[in-house]
C-alpha atoms as a PDB file:
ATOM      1  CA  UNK A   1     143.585  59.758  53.868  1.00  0.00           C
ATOM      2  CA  UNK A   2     142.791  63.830  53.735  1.00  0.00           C
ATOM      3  CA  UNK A   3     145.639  64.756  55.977  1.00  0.00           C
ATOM      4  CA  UNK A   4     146.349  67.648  54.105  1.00  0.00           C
ATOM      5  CA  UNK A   5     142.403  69.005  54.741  1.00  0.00           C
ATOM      6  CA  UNK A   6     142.457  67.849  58.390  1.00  0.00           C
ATOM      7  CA  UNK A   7     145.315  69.769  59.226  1.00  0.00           C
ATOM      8  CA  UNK A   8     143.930  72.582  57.238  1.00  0.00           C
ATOM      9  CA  UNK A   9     140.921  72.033  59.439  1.00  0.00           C
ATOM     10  CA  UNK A  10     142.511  71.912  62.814  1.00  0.00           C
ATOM     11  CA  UNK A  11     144.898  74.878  61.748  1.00  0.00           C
ATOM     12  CA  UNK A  12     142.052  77.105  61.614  1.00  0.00           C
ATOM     13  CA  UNK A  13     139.953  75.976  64.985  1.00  0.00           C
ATOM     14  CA  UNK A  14     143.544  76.675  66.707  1.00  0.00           C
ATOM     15  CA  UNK A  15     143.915  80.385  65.138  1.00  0.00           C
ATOM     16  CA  UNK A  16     140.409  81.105  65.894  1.00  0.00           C
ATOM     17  CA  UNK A  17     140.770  79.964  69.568  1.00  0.00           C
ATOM     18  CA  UNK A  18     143.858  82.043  69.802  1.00  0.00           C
ATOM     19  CA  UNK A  19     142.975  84.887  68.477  1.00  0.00           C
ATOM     20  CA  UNK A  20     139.611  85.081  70.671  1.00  0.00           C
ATOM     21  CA  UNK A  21     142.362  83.993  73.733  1.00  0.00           C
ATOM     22  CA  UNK A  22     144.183  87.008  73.092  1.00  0.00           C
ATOM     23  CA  UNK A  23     142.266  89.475  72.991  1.00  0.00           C
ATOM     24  CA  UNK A  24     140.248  88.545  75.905  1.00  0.00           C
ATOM     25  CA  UNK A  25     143.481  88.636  77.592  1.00  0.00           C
ATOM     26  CA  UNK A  26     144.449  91.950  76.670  1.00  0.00           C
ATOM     27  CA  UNK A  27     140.753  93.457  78.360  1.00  0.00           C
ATOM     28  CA  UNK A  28     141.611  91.012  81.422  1.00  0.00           C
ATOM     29  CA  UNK A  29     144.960  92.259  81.782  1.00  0.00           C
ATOM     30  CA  UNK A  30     144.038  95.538  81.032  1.00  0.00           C
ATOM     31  CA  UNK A  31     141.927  95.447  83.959  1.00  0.00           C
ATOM     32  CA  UNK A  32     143.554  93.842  86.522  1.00  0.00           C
ATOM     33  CA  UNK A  33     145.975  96.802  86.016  1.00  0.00           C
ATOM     34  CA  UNK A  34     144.102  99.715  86.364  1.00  0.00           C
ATOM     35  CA  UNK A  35     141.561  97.647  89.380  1.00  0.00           C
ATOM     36  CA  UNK A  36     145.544  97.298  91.644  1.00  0.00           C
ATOM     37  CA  UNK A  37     145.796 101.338  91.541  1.00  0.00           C
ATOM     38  CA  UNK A  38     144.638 103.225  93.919  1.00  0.00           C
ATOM     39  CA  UNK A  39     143.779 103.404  97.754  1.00  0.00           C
ATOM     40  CA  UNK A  40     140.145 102.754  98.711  1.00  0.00           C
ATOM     41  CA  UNK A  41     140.858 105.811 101.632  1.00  0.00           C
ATOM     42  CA  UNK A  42     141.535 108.403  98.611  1.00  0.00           C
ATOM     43  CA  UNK A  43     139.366 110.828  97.170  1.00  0.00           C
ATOM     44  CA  UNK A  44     140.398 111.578  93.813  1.00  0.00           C
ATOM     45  CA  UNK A  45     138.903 114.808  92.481  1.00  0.00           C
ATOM     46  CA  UNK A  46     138.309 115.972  88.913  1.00  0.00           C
ATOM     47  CA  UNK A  47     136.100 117.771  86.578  1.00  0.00           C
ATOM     48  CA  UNK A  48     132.866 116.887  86.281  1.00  0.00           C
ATOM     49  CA  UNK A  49     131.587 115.176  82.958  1.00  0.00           C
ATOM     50  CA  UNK A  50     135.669 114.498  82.087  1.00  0.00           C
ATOM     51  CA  UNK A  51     136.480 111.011  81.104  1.00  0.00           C
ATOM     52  CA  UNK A  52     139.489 110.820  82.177  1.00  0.00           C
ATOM     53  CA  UNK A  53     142.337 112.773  84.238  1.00  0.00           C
ATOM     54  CA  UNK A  54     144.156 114.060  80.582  1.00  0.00           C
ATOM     55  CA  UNK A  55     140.784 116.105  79.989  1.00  0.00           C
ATOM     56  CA  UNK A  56     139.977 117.266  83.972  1.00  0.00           C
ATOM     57  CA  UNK A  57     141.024 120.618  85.193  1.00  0.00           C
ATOM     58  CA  UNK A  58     140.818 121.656  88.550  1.00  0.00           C
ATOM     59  CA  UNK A  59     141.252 125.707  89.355  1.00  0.00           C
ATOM     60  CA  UNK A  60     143.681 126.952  92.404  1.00  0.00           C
ATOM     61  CA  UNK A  61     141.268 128.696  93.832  1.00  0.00           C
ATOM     62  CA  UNK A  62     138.950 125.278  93.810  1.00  0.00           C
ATOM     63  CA  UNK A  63     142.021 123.006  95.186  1.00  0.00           C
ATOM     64  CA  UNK A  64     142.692 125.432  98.020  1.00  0.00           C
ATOM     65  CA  UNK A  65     138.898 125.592  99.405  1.00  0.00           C
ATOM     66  CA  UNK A  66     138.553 121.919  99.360  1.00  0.00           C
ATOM     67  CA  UNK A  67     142.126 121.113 101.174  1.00  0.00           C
ATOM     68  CA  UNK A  68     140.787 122.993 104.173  1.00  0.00           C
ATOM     69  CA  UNK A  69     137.975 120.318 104.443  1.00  0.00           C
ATOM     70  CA  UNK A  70     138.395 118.621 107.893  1.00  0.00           C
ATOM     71  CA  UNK A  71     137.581 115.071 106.973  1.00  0.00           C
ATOM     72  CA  UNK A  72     140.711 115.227 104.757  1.00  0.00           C
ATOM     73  CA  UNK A  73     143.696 113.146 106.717  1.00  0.00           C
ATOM     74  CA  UNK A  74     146.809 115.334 108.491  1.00  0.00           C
ATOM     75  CA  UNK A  75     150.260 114.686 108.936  1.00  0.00           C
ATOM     76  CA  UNK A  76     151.759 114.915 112.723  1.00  0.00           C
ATOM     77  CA  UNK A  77     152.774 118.199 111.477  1.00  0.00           C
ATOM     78  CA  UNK A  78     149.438 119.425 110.506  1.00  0.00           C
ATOM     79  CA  UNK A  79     150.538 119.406 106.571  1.00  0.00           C
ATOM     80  CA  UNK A  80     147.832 117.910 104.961  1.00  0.00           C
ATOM     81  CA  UNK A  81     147.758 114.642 102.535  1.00  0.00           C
ATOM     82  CA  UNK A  82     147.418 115.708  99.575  1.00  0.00           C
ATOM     83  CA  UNK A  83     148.721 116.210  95.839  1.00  0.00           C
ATOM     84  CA  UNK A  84     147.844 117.441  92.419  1.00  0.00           C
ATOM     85  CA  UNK A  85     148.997 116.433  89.704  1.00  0.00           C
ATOM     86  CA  UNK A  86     149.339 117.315  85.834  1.00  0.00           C
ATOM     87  CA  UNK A  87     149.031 114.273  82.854  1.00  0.00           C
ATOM     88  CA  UNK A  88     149.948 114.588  79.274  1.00  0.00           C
ATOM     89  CA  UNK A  89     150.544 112.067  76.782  1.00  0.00           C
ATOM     90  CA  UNK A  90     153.371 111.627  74.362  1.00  0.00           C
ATOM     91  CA  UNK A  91     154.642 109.617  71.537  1.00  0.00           C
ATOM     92  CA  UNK A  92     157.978 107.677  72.051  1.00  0.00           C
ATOM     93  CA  UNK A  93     159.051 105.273  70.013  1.00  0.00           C
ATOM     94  CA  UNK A  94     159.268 101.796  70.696  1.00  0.00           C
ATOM     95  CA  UNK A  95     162.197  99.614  71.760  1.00  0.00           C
ATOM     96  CA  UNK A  96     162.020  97.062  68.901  1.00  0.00           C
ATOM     97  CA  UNK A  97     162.073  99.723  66.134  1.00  0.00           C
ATOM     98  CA  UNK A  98     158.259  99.182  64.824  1.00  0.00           C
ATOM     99  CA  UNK A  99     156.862 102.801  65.528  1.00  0.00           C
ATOM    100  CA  UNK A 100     156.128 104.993  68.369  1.00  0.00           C
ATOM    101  CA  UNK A 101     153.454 104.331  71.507  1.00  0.00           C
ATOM    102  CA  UNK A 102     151.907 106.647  73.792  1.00  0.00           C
ATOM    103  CA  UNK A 103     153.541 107.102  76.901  1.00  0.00           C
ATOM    104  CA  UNK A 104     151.832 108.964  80.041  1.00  0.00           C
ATOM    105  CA  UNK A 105     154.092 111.647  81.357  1.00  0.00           C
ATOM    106  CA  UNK A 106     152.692 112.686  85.043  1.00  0.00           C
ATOM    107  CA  UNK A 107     154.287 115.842  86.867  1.00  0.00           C
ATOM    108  CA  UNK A 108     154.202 115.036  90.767  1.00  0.00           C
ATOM    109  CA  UNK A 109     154.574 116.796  93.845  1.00  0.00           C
ATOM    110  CA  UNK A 110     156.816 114.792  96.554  1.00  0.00           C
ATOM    111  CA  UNK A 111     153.737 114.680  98.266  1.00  0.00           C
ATOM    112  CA  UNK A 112     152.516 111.959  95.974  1.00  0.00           C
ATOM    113  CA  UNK A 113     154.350 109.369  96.932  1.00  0.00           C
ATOM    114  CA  UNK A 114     153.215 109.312 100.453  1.00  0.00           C
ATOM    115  CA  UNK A 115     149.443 110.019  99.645  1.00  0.00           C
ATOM    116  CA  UNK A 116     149.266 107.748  96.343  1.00  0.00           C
ATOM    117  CA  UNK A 117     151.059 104.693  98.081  1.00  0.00           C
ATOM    118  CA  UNK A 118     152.391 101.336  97.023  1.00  0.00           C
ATOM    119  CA  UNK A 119     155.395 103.639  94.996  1.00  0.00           C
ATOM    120  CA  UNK A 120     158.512 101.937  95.155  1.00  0.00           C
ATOM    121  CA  UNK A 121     162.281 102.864  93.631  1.00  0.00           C
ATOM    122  CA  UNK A 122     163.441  99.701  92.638  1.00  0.00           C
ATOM    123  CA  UNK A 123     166.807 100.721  90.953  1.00  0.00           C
ATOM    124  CA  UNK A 124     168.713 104.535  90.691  1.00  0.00           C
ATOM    125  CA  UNK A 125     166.823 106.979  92.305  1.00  0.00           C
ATOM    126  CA  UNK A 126     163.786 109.498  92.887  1.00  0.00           C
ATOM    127  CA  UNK A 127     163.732 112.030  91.249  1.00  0.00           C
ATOM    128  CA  UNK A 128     165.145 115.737  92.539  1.00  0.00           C
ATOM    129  CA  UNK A 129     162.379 118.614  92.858  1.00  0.00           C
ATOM    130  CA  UNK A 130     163.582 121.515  90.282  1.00  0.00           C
ATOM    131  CA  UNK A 131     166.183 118.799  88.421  1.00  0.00           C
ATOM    132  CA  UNK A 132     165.107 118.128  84.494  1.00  0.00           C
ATOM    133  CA  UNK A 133     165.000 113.861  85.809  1.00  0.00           C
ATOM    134  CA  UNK A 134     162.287 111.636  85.534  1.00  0.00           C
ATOM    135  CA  UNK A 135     161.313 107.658  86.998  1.00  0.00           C
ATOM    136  CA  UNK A 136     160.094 105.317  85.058  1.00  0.00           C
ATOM    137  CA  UNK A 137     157.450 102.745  85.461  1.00  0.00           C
ATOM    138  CA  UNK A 138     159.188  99.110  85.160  1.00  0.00           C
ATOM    139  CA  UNK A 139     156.833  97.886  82.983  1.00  0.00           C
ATOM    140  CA  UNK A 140     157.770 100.031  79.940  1.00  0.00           C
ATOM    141  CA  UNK A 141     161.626 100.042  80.340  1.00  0.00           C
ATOM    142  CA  UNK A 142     161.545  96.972  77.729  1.00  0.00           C
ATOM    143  CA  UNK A 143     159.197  98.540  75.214  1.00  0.00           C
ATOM    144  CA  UNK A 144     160.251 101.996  74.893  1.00  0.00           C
ATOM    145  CA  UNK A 145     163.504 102.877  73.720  1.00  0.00           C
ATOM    146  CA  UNK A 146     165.568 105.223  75.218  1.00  0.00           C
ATOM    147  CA  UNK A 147     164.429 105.026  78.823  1.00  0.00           C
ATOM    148  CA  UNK A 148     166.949 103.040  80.870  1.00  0.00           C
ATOM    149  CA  UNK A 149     169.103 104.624  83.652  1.00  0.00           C
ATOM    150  CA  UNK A 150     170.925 107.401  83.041  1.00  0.00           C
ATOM    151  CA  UNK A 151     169.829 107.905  79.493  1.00  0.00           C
ATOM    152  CA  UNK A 152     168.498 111.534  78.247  1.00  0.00           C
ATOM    153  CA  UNK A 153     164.725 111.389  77.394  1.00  0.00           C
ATOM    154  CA  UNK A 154     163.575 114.272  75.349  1.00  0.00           C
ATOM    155  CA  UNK A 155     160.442 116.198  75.381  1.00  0.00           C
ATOM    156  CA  UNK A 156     159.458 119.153  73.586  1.00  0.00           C
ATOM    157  CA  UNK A 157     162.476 120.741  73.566  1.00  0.00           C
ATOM    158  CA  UNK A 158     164.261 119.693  76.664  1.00  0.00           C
ATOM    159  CA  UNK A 159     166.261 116.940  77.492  1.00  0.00           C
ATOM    160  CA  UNK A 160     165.478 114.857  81.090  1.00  0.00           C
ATOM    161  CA  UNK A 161     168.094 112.089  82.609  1.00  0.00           C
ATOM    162  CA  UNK A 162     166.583 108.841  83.697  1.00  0.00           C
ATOM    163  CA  UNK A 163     167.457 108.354  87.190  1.00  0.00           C
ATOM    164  CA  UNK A 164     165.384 105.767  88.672  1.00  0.00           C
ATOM    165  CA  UNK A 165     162.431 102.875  88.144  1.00  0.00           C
ATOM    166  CA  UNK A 166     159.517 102.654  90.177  1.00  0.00           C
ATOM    167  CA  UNK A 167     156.847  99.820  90.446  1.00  0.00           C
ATOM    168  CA  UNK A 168     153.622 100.415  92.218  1.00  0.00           C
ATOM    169  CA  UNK A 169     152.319  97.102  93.176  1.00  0.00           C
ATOM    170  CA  UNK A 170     151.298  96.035  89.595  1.00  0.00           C
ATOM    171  CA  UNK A 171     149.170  99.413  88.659  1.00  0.00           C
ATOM    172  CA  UNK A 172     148.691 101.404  86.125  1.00  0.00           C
ATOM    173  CA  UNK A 173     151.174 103.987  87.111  1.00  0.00           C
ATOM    174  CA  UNK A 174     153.948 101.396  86.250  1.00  0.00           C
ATOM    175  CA  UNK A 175     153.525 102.276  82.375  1.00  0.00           C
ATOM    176  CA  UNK A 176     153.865 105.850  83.316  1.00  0.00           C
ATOM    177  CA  UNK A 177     156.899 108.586  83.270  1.00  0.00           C
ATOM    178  CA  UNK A 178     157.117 110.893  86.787  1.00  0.00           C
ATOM    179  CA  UNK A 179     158.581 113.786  87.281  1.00  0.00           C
ATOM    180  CA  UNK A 180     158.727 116.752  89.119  1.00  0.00           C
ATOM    181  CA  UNK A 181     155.349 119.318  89.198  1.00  0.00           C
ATOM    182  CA  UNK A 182     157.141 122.604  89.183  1.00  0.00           C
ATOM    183  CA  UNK A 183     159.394 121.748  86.334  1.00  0.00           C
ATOM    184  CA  UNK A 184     157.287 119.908  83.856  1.00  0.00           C
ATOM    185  CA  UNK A 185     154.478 122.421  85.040  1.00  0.00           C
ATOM    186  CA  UNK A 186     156.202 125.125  83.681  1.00  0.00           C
ATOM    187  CA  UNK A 187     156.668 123.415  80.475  1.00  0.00           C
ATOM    188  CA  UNK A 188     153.281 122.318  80.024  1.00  0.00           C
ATOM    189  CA  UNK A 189     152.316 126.449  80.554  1.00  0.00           C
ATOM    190  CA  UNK A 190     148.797 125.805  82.026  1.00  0.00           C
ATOM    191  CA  UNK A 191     148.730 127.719  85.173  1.00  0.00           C
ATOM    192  CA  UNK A 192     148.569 127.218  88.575  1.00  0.00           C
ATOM    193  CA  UNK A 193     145.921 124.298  88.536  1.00  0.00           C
ATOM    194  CA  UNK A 194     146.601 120.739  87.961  1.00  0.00           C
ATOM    195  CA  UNK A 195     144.246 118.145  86.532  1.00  0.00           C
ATOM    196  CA  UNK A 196     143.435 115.994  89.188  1.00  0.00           C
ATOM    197  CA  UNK A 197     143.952 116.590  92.921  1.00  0.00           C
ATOM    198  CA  UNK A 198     144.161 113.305  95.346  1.00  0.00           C
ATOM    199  CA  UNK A 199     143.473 113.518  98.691  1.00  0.00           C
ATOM    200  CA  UNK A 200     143.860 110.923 101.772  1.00  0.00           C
ATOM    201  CA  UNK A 201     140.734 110.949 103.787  1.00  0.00           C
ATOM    202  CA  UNK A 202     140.333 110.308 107.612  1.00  0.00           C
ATOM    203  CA  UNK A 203     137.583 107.907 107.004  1.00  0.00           C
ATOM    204  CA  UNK A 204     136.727 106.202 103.565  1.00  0.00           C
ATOM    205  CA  UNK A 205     133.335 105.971 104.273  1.00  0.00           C
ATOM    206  CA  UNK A 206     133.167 110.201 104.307  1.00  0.00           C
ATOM    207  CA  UNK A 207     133.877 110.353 100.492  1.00  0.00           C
ATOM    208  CA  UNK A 208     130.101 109.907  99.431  1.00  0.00           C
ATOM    209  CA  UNK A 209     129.695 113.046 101.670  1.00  0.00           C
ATOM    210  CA  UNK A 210     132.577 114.841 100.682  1.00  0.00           C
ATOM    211  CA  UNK A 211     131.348 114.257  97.254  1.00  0.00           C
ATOM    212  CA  UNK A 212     128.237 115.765  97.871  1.00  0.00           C
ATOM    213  CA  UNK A 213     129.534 118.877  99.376  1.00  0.00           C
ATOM    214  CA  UNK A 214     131.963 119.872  96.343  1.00  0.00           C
ATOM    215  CA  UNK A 215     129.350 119.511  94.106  1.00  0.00           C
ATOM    216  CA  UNK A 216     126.921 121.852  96.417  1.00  0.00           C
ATOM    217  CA  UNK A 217     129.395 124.428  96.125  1.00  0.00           C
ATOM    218  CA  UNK A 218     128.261 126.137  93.032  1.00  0.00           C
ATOM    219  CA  UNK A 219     131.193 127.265  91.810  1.00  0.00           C
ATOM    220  CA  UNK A 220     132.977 124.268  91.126  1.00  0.00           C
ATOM    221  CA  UNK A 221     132.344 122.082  88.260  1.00  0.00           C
ATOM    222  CA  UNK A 222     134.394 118.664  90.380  1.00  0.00           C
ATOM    223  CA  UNK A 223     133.992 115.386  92.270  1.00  0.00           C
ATOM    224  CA  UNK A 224     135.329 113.561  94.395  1.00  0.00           C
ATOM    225  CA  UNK A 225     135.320 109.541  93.544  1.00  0.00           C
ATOM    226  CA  UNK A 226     136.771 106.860  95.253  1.00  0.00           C
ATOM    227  CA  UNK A 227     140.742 106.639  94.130  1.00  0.00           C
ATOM    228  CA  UNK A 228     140.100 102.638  93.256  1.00  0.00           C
ATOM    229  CA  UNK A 229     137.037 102.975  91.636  1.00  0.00           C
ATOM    230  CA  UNK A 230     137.908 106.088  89.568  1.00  0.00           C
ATOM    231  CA  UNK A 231     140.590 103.211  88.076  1.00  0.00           C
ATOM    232  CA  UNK A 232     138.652 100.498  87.611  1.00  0.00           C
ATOM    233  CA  UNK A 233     135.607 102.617  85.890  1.00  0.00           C
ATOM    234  CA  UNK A 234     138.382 103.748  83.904  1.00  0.00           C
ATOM    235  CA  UNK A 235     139.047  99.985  82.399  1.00  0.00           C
ATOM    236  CA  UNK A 236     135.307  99.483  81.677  1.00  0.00           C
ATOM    237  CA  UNK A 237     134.891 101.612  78.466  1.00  0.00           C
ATOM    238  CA  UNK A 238     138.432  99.611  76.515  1.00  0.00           C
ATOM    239  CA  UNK A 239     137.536  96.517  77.983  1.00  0.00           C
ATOM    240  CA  UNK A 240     134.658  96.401  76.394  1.00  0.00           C
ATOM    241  CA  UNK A 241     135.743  97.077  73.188  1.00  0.00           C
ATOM    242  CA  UNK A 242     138.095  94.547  73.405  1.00  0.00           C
ATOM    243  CA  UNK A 243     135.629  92.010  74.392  1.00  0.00           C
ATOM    244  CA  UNK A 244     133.349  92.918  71.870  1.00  0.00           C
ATOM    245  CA  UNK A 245     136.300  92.756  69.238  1.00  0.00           C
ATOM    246  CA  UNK A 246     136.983  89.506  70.347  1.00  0.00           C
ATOM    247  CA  UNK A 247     133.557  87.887  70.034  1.00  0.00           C
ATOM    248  CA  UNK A 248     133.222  89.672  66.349  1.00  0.00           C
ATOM    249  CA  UNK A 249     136.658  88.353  65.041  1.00  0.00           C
ATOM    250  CA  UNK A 250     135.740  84.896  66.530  1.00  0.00           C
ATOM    251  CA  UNK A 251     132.579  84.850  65.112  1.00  0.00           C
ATOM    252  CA  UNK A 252     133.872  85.558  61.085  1.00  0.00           C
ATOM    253  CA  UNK A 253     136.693  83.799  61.586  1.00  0.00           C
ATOM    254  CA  UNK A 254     134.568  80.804  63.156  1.00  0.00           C
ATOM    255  CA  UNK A 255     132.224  81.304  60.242  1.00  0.00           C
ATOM    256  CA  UNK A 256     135.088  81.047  57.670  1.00  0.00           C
ATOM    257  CA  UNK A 257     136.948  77.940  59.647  1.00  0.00           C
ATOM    258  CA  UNK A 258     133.449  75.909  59.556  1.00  0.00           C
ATOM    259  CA  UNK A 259     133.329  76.818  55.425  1.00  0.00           C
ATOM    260  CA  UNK A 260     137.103  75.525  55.268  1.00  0.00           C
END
């Protein structure tokens, strides 16, 4: 008889529901990302008080005292397992033409590979140390333009080929750019530090320790956390937010629906 109302009705429930769906799938997703990176036997250290890797520092003079630490894993030729690493962000616009995203551009040693783990080519190639190429995580080949194989992707004011896409076992680092630490390093003209350093420890259960001895050294301002947990703290703060946007939106628009 009121089919017109009803559907109205109905029409509403089913936006509110999927609007609530979606964002609580975005925080879900958004952690189950950033909880698959890492290795529970890493140490990754940063600044103390930072919130994230972009806003760490971590001095030379720092990194080279804590690599001689002897609960820090060896290779058989007594190199040990380690890497630092710079992060920046940049804005590249996306593939469907609607405006630009940020992208996380990470300058690697070789090292990294070996002591981050799970890093896998899946088509072209790794990059070459002192070549202007980069790798790119699969997961943003489809959403930003101008990063498939072979293509020139510019930054600042140089240009860097596209030679290869990585995966890394569904974690974060798939919606990242890599490159190599001595070139982008020079462009990013901040020294001889890095922000982060990741190490591979001998035994994960020495990290609490290790921890406790960086910090006892009084002239470093660092920690050392737990590779896998440094991630999956890092999803808490967004997720949140994204929860707590959810529940609001559903709430007015649950309000409104009940009024309609």
């Amino acid at each position: 008889v009121r089919w017109q109302v009803t559907l109205l009705a109905v029409s509403g429930i089913a936006l509110v529901v999927a609007v609530f769906a979606i964002l609580l799938s975005m925080s879900s997703g958004f952690q189950a990302a950033l909880r698959a990176t890492g290795r529970p036997d890493n140490a990754l250290i940063v600044q103390r008080g930072s919130a994230s890797e972009l806003t760490s520092g971590v001095r030379i003079d720092d990194r080279n005292i804590i690599l001689a630490d002897d609960r820090i894993a060896r290779k058989p030729d007594g190199s040990v397992m380690a890497s630092w690493e710079w992060v920046v962000v940049m804005a590249l616009p996306k593939a469907d033409g609607s405006g630009a995203t940020n992208v996380t551009l990470r300058a690697v040693k070789p090292e990294s590979f070996e002591v981050r783990g799970g890093i896998n080519i899946t088509s072209g190639r790794n990059f070459t140390p002192g070549l202007d190429e980069v790798i790119v995580g699969r997961k943003i080949m489809g959403r930003v333009a101008g990063l498939q194989l072979g293509q020139p992707m510019k930054y600042m004011d140089k240009r860097f080929t596209v030679v290869g896409v990585f995966e890394s076992q569904g974690g974060a680092f798939e919606s990242e750019i890599w490159g190599d630490f001595d070139v982008l390093g020079a462009m990013f003209q901040r020294g001889a530090g890095s922000n982060s350093v990741v190490v591979r420890m001998k035994d994960a259960s020495q990290i609490p320790a290790f921890d406790k001895w960086i910090r006892a050294q009084p002239q470093m301002q660092l920690q050392a956390v737990p590779e896998s947990r440094y991630y999956d703290e890092q999803a808490g703060p967004l997720a949140n937010i994204l929860r707590g946007l959810a529940a609001f939106v559903a709430l007015v628009m649950g309000v409104g629906a009940v009024f309609g």
